[in-house]
Protein backbone atom coordinates (compact mmCIF):
# COMPACT_ATOMS: atom_id res chain seq x y z
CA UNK A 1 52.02 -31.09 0.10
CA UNK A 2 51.70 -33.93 -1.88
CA UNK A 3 53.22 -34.02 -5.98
CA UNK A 4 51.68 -35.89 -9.20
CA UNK A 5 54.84 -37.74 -8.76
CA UNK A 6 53.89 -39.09 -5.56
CA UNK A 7 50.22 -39.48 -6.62
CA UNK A 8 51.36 -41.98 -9.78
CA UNK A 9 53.62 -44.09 -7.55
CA UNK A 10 51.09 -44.74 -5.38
CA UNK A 11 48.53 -45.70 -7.70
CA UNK A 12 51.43 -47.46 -9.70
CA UNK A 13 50.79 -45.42 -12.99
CA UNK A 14 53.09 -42.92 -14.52
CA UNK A 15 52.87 -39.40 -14.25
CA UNK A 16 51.31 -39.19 -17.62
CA UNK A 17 48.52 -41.35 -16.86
CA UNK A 18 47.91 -39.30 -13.77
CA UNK A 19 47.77 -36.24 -15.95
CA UNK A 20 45.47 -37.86 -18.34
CA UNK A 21 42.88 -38.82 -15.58
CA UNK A 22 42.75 -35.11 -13.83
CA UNK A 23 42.11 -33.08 -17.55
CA UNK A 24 39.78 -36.58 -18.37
CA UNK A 25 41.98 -36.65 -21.83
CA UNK A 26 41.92 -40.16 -23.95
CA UNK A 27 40.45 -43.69 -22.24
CA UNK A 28 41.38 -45.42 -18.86
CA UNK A 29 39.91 -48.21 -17.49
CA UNK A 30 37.79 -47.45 -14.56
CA UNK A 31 40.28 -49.66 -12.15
CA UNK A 32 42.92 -47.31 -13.25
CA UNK A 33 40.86 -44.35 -12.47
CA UNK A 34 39.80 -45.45 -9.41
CA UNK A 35 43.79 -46.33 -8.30
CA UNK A 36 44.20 -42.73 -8.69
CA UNK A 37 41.09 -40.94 -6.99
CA UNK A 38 42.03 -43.60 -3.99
CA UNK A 39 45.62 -42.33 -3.77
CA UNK A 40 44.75 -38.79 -4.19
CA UNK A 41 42.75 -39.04 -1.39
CA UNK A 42 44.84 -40.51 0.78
CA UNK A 43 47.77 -38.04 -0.23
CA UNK A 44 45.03 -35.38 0.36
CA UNK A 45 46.33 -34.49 -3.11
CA UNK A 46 44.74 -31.32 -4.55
CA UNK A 47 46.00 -30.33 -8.09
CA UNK A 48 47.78 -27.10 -9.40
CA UNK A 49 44.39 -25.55 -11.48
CA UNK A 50 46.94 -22.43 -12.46
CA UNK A 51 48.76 -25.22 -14.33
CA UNK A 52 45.87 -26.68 -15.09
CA UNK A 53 44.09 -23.77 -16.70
CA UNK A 54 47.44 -23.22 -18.92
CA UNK A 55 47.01 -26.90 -19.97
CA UNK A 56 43.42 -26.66 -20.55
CA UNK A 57 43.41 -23.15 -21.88
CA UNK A 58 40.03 -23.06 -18.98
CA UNK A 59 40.09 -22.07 -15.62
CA UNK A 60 37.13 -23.17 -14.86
CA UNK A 61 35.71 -20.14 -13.44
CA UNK A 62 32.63 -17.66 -14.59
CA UNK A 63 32.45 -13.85 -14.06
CA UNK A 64 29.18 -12.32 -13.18
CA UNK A 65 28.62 -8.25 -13.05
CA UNK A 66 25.88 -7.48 -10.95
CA UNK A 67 25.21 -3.22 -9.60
CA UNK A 68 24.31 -3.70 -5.94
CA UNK A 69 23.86 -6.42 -3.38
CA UNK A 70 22.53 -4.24 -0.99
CA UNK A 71 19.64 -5.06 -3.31
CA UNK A 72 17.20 -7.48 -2.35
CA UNK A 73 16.75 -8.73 -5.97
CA UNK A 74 20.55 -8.55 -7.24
CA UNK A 75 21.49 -10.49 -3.93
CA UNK A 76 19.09 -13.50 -5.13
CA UNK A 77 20.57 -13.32 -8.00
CA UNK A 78 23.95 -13.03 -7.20
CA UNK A 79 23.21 -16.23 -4.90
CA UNK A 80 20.95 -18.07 -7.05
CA UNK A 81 23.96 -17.77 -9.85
CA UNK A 82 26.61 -19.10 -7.24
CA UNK A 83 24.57 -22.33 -6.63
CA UNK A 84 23.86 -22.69 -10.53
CA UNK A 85 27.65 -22.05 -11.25
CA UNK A 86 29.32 -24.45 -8.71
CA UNK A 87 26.48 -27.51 -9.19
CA UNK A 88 28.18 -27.36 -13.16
CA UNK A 89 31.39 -27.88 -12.15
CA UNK A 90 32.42 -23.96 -11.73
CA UNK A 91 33.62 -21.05 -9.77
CA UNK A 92 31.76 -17.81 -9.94
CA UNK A 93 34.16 -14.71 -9.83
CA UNK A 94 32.11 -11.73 -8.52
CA UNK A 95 31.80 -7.90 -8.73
CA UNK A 96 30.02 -5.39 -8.04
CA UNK A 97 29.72 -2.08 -10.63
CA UNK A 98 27.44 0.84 -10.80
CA UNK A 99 25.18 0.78 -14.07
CA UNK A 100 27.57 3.57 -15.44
CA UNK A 101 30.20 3.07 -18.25
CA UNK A 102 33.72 3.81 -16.17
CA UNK A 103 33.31 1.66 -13.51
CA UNK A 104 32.03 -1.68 -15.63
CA UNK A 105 34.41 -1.32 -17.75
CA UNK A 106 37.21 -1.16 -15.63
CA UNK A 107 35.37 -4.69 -14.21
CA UNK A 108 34.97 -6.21 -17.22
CA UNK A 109 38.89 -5.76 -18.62
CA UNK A 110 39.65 -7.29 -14.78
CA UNK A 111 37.75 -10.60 -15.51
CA UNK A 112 39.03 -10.74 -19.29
CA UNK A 113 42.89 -10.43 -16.92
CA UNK A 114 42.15 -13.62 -14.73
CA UNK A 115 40.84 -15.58 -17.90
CA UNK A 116 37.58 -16.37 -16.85
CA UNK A 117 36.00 -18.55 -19.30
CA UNK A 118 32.80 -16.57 -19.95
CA UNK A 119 30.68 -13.35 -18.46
CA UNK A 120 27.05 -13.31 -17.40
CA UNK A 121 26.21 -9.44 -17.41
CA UNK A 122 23.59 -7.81 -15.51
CA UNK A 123 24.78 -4.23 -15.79
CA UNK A 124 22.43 -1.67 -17.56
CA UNK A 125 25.50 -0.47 -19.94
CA UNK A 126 25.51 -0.46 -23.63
CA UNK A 127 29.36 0.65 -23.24
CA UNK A 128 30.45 -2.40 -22.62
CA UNK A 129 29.80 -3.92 -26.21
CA UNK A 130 32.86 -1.97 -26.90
CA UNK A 131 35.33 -4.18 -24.62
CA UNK A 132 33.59 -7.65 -25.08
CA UNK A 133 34.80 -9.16 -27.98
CA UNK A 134 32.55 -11.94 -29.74
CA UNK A 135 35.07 -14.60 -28.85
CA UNK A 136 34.49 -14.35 -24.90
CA UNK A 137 31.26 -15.80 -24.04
CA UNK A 138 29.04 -13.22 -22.29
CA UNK A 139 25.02 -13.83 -21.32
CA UNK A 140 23.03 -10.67 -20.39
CA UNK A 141 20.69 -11.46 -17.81
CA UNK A 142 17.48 -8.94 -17.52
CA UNK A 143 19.71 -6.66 -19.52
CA UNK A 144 19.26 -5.19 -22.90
CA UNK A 145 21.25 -7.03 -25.43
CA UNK A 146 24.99 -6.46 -26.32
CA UNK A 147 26.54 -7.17 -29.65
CA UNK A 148 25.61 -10.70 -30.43
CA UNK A 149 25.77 -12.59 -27.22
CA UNK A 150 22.55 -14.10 -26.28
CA UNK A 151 20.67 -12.90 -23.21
CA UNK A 152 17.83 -14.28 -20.21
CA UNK A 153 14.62 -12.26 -20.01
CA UNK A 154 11.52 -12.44 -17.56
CA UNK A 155 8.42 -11.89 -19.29
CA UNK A 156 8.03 -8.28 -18.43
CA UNK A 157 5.37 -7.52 -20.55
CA UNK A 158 3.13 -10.40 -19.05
CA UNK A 159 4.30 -8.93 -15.87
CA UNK A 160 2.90 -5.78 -17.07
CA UNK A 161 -0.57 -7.66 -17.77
CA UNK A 162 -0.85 -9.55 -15.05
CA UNK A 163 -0.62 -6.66 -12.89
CA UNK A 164 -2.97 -4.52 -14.32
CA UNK A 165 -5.54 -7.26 -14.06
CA UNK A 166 -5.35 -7.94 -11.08
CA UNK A 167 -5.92 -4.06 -10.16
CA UNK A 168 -9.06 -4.07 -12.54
CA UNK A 169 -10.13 -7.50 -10.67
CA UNK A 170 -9.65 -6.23 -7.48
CA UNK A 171 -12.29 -3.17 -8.16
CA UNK A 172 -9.97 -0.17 -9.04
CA UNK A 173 -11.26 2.40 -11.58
CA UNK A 174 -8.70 4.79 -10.85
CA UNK A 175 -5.33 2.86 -10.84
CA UNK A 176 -1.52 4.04 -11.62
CA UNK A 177 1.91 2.92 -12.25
CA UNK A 178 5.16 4.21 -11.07
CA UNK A 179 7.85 2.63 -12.68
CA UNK A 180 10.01 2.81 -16.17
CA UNK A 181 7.69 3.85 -19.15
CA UNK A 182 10.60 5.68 -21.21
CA UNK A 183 13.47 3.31 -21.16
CA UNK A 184 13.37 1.48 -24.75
CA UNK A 185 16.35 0.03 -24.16
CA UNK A 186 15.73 -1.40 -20.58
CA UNK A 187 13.75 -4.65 -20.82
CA UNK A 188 11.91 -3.48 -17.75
CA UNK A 189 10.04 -0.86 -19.86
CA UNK A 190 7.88 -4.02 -21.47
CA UNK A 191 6.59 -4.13 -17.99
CA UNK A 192 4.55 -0.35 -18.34
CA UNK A 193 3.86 -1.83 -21.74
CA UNK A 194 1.88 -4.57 -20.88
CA UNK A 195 0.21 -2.73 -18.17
CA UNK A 196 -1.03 -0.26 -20.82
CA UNK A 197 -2.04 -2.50 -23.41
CA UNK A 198 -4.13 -4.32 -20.47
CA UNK A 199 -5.70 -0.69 -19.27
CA UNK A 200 -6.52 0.23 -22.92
CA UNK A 201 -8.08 -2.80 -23.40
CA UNK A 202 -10.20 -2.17 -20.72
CA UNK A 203 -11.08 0.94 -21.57
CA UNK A 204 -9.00 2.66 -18.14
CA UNK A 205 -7.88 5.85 -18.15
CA UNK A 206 -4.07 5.78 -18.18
CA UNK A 207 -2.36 6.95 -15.30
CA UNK A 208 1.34 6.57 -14.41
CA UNK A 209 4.13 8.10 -12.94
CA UNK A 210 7.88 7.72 -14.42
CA UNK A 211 10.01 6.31 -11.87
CA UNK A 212 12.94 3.92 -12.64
CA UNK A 213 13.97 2.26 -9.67
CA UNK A 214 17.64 1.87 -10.60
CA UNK A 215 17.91 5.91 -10.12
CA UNK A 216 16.08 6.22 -7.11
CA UNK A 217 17.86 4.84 -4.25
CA UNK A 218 16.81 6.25 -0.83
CA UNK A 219 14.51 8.79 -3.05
CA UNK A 220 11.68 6.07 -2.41
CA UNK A 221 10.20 7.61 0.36
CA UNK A 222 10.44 10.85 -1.12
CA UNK A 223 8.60 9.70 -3.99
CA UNK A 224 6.48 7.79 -2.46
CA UNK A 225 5.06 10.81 -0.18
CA UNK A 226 4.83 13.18 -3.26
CA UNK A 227 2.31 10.60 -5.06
CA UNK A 228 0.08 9.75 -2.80
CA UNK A 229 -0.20 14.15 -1.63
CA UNK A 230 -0.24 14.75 -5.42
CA UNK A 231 -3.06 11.89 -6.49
CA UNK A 232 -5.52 11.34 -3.42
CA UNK A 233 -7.72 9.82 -5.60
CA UNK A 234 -6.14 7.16 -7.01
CA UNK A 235 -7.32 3.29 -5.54
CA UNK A 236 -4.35 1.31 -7.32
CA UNK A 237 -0.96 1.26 -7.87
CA UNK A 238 1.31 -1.30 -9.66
CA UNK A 239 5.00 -0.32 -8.77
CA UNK A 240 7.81 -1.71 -11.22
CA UNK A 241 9.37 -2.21 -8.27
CA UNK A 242 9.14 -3.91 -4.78
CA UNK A 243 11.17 -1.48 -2.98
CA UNK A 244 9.12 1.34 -4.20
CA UNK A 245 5.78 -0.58 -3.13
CA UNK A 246 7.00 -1.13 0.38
CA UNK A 247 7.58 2.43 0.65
CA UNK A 248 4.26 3.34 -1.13
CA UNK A 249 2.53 1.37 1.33
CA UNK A 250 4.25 2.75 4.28
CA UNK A 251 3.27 6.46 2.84
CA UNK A 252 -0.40 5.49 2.05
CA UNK A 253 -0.25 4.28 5.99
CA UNK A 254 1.23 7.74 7.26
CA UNK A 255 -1.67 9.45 4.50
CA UNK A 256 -4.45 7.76 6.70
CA UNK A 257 -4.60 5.55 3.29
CA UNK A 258 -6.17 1.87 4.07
CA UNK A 259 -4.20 -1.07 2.36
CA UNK A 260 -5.70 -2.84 0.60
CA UNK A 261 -9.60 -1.18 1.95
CA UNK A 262 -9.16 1.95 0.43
CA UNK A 263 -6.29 1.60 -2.31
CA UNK A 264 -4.34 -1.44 -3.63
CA UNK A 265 -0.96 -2.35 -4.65
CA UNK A 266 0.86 -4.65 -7.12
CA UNK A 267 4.59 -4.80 -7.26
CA UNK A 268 6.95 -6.37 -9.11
CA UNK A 269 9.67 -9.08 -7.98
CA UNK A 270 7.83 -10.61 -5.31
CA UNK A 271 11.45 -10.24 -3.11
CA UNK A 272 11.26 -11.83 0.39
CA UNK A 273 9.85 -8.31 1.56
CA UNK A 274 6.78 -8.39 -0.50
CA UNK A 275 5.89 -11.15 2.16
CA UNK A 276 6.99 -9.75 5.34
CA UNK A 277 5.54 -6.43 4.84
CA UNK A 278 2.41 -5.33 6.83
CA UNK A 279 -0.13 -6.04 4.78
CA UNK A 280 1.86 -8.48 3.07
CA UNK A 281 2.11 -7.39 -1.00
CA UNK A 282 0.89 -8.89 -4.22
CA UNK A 283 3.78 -9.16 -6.38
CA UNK A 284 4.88 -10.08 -10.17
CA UNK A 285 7.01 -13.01 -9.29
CA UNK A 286 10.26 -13.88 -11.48
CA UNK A 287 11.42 -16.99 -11.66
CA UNK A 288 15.10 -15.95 -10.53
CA UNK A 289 16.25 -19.47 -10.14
CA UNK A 290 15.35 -20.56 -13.62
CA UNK A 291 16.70 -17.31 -15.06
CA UNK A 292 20.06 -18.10 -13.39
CA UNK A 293 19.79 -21.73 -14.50
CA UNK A 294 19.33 -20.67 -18.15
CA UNK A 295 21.78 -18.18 -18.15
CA UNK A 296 24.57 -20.29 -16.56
CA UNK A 297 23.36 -22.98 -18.98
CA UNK A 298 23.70 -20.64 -21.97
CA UNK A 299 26.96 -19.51 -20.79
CA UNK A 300 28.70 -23.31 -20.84
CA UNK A 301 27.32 -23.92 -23.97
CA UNK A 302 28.88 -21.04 -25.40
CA UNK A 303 31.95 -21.74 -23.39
CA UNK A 304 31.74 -25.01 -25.00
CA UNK A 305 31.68 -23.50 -28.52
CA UNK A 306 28.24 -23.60 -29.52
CA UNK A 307 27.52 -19.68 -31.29
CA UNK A 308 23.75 -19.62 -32.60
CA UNK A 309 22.01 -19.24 -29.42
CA UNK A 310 18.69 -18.13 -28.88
CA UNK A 311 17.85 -14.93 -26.37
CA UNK A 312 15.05 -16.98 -23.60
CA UNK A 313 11.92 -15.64 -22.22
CA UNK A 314 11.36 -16.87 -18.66
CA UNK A 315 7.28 -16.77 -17.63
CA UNK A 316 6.36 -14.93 -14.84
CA UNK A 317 3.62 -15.65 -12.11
CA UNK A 318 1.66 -13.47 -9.43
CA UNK A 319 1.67 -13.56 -5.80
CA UNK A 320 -1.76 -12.39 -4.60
CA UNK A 321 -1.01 -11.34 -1.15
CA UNK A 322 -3.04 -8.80 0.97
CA UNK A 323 -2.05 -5.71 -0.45
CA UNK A 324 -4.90 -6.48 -3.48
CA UNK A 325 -7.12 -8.41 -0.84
CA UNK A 326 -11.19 -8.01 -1.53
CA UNK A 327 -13.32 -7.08 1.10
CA UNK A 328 -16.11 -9.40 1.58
CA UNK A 329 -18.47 -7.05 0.09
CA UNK A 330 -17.27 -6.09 -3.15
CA UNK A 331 -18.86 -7.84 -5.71
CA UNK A 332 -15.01 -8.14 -7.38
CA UNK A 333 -14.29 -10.39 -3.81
CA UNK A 334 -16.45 -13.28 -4.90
């Protein structure tokens, strides 16, 4: 393996120089600079960055906290976070925690150990406020927010809105939501809220069902069966969640329940089941690659020492699919 001492006699620079041009401290011509990429490469030099991180004080590396990427959404964003993280120069350190306090804590003490530079969160834990000091840069991502660090939001309570109208557009008079309508500190609980402020508005009886998706787990089905045997009646449903739709729709099916003829459904995500499903479902669509953008975007600048940062509000859009299609002789299908 080739040295720095090797690389600098090659380009004909001292070792110093060399040094200078990998941590890009003080001016060098762009001959000089060039000298050195073109004998690195030929060398097939690749430098120490354990030596360079105690130089620097930076390794160059992020930590991200996600709770499951057996989830469709937490995989995107796991994924959409890598790409964000490596296109700014990066590497993404990742781990997986349940949303209880133990467990992310042990995590987060782990990633403050290998010196990562900063943290984006997306653990449901106010615990962890206790172990992140305001000197490490952390970004909460769809997370309630901890201490003073700065976090990335969809607009759930647009969400919420957009959802509900497209129920009441579609025709229903009878419409529900299962999801999160108790969780103050859960930004997902803005969703319910907009989806009641939109029902109230239009003078809809409020229905719902509490339901928080992060608790559930295989208990979908389960639930799923229980509401549509315990509310016949009901023509909508908006579902906080995609997961829970799909398995809605599947127990609506199983009911002798027509989707969308007889009831429709909304959920929320717009994952890349919401399109493969049979009838494919309108969905609440985040905008998970911007979210990861921001918060990776936040998360440098705080790295790179900037402290009054503003929390950011991503919009969200909705996927009409089939799930909310009109038949051709509603009046609402026009």
């Amino acid at each position: 393996m080739a040295t720095i001492k090797e690389v600098a006699a090659k380009a004909g620079v001292s070792v110093t120089t060399v040094s200078r041009a990998l941590n890009n401290r003080g001016y060098l011509g762009k001959e000089t600079r060039e000298r050195i990429q073109a004998a690195m490469a030929e060398l097939n030099y690749h430098p120490n960055e354990v030596a360079r991180s105690l130089t620097n004080r930076k390794t160059n590396i992020i930590g991200v906290l996600v709770p499951a990427l057996k989830s469709a959404y937490f995989a995107e964003v796991a994924a959409e976070l890598a790409n964000a993280i490596t296109s700014r120069g990066y590497k993404m350190m990742l781990y997986t925690a349940k949303n209880t306090g133990d467990q992310a804590l042990e995590y987060i003490s782990m990633l403050k150990a290998s010196q990562v530079d900063g943290i984006i969160l997306c653990l449901r834990v106010r615990s962890v406020s206790t172990v992140l000091p305001d000197e490490l840069p952390v970004v909460t991502m769809e997370r309630q927010k901890v201490g003073r660090h700065p976090t990335i939001l969809c607009d759930n309570e647009m969400g919420g809105r957009l959802a509900a109208r497209e129920l009441l557009d579609a025709g229903c008079r009878k419409p529900m939501m299962i999801g999160c309508f108790h969780g103050h500190d859960v930004p997902a609980y803005k969703r319910a809220l907009g989806y009641q402020q939109e029902m109230n508005e239009a003078g809809v009886e409020l229905r719902y069902m509490e339901a928080c998706a992060a608790n559930l787990g295989p208990k979908f089905a389960l639930l799923a069966e229980a509401v549509v045997r315990q509310h016949p009646d009901v023509d909508g449903f908006f579902c906080s969640d995609d997961n829970l739709a799909c398995s809605l729709i599947s127990a609506l099916h199983r009911a002798g329940k027509r989707v969308p003829e007889d009831v429709k459904v909304v959920g929320f995500n717009s994952n890349f089941l919401a399109a493969m499903l049979s009838p494919s479902l309108t969905s609440v669509r985040q905008n998970i690659p911007e979210m990861c953008r921001a918060a990776v975007d936040c998360l440098i600048r705080r790295i790179n020492g900037e402290t009054d940062m503003e929390d950011r509000i991503i919009p969200v859009t909705l996927d009409r699919r089939e799930s909310t299609q009109r038949s051709p002789e509603d009046p609402a299908g026009e």
